[in-house]
Protein backbone atom coordinates (compact mmCIF):
# COMPACT_ATOMS: atom_id res chain seq x y z
CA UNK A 1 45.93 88.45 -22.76
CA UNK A 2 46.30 87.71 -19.10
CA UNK A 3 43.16 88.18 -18.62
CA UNK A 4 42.29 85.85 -21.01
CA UNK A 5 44.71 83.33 -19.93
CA UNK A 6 43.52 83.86 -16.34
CA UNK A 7 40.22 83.00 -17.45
CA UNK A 8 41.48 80.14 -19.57
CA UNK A 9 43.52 78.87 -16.13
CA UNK A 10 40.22 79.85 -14.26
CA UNK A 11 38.15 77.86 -16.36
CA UNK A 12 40.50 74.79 -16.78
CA UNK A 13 40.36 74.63 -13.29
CA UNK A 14 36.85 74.08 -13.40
CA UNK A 15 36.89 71.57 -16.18
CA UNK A 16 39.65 69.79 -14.33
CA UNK A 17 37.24 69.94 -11.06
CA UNK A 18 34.44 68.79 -13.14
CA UNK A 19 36.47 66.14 -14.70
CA UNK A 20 37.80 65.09 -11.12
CA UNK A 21 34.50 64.96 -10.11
CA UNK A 22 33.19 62.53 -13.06
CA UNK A 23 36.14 60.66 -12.07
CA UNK A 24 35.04 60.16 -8.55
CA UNK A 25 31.67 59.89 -9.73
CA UNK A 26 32.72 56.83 -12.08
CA UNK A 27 34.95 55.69 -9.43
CA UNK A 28 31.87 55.51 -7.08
CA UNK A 29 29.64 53.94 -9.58
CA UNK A 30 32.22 51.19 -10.34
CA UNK A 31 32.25 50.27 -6.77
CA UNK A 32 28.71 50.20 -6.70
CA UNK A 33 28.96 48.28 -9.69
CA UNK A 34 31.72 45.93 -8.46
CA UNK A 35 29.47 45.63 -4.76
CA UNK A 36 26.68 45.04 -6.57
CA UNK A 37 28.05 42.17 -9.11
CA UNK A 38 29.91 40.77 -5.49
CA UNK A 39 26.40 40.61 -3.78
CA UNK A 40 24.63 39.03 -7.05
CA UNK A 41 27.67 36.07 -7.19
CA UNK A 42 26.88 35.57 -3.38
CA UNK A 43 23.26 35.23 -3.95
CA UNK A 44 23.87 33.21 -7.02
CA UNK A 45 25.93 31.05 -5.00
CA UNK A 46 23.18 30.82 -2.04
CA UNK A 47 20.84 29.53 -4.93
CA UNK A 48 22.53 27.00 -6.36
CA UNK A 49 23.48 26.00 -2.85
CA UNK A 50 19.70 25.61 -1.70
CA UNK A 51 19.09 24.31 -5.27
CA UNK A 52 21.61 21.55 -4.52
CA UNK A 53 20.48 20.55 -0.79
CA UNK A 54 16.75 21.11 -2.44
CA UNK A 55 18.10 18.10 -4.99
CA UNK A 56 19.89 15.87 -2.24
CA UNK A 57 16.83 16.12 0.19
CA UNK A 58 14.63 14.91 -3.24
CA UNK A 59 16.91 12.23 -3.82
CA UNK A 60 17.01 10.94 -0.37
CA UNK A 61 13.16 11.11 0.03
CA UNK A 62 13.32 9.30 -3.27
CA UNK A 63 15.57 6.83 -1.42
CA UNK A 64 13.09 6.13 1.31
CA UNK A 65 10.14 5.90 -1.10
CA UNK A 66 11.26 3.28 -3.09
CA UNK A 67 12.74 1.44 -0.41
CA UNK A 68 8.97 1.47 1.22
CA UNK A 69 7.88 0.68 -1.76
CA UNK A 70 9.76 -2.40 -1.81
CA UNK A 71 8.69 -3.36 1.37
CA UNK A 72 4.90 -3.21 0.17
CA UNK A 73 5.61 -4.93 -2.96
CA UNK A 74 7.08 -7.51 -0.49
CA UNK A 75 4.41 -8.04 1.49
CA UNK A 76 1.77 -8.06 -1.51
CA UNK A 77 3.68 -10.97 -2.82
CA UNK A 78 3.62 -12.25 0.51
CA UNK A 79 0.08 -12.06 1.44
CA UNK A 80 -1.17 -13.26 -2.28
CA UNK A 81 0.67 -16.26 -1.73
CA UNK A 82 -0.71 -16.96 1.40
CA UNK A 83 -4.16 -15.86 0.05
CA UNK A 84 -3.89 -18.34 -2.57
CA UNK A 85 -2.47 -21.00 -0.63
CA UNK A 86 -5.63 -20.51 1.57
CA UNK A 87 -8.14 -20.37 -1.58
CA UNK A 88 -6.93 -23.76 -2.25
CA UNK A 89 -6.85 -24.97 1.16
CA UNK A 90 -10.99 -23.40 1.57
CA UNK A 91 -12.21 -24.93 -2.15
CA UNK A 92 -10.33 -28.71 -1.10
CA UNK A 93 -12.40 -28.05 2.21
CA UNK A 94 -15.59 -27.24 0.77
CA UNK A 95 -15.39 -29.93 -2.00
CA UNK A 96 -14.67 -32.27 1.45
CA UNK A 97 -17.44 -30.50 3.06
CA UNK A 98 -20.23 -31.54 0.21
CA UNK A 99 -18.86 -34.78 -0.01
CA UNK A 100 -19.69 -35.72 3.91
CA UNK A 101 -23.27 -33.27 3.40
CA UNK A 102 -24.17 -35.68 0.87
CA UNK A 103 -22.99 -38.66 2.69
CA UNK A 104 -24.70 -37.41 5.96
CA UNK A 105 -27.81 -37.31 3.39
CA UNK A 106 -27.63 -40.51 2.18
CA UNK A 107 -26.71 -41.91 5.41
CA UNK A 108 -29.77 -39.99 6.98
CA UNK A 109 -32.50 -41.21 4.13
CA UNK A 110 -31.37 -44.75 5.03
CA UNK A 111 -32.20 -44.24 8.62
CA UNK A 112 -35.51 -42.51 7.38
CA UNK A 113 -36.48 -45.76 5.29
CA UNK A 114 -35.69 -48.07 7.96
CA UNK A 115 -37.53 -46.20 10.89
CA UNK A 116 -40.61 -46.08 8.37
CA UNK A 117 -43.58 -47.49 10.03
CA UNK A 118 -45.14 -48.74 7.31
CA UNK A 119 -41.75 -50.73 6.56
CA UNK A 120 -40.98 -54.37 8.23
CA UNK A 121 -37.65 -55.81 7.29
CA UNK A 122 -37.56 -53.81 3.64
CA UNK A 123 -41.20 -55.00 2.87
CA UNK A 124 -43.73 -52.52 3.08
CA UNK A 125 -46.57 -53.02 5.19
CA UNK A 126 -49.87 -52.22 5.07
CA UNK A 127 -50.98 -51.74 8.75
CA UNK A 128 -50.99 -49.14 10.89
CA UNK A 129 -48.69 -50.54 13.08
CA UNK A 130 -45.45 -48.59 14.65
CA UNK A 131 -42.41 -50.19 13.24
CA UNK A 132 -40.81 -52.55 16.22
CA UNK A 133 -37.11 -51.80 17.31
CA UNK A 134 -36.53 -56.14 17.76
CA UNK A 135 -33.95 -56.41 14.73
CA UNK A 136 -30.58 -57.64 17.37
CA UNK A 137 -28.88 -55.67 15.10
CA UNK A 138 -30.30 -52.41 16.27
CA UNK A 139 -29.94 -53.40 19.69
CA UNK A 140 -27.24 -50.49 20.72
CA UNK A 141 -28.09 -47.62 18.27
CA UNK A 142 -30.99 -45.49 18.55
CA UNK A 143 -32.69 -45.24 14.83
CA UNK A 144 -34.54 -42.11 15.75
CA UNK A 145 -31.92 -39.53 15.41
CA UNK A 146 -30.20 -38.17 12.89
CA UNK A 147 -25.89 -38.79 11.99
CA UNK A 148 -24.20 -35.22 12.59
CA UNK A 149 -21.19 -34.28 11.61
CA UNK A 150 -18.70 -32.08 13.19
CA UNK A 151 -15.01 -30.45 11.58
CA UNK A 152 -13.40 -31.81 14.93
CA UNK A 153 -13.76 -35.23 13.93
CA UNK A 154 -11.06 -34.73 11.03
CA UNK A 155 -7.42 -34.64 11.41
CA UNK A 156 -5.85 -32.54 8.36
């Protein structure tokens, strides 16, 4: 019976070492476990970290984007006022413009009818004769050239 108690004690022993080692073992793996839940917290926390300066750099670029885009708007408004301001300011110009062109025309055909040879004092004449320049009227103007018309002469 000692004997078999012996081996009993002798094999306890060795299920107490085993068990003492599955201990450890489980001991080791829970601090692996435990390191290894530590390290993923600390890269979770990195993450949402980089995550949140990720989000504030986006929101400050957003910032500076719409501010800029302000600015444009700004100046669109700006210069399509001042576009249309000078629209209006070209057409009244041009309709002034066509006004003195016909003018200038009419003005010009009058001068063409009265240096017409074949004219003498509104009648027409027959001869070949070159139209005389005796009218006193005429005295100090020179029939032969045309009116022109320059911008400078207007004050806006």
């Amino acid at each position: 019976m000692a004997s078999s108690s012996g081996n009993s004690n002798s094999s306890g022993w060795t299920l107490l070492q085993i068990s003492g080692s599955e201990q450890d073992l489980h001991q080791l793996m829970d601090e692996r476990k435990r390191k290894r839940m530590e390290s993923n917290r600390e890269s979770a926390r990195r993450s949402r970290m980089r995550k949140q300066k990720y989000l504030d750099d986006l929101m400050a670029q957003l910032t500076l984007l719409r501010k800029d885009n302000n600015q444009i708007l700004t100046s669109i408004n700006f210069i399509t006022h001042h576009y249309f301001n000078i629209e209006a300011e070209n057409s009244v110009l041009r309709a002034q413009f066509m006004e003195l062109s016909q003018r200038l025309d009419s003005l010009n055909h009058i001068l063409n009818y009265l240096n017409d040879p074949t004219l003498n004092n509104g009648i027409w004449v027959y001869e070949t004769e070159p139209f005389e320049k005796s009218a006193a009227s005429f005295t100090n103007f020179t029939l032969n050239q045309p009116i022109v018309a320059s911008a400078d002469i207007f004050q806006y």
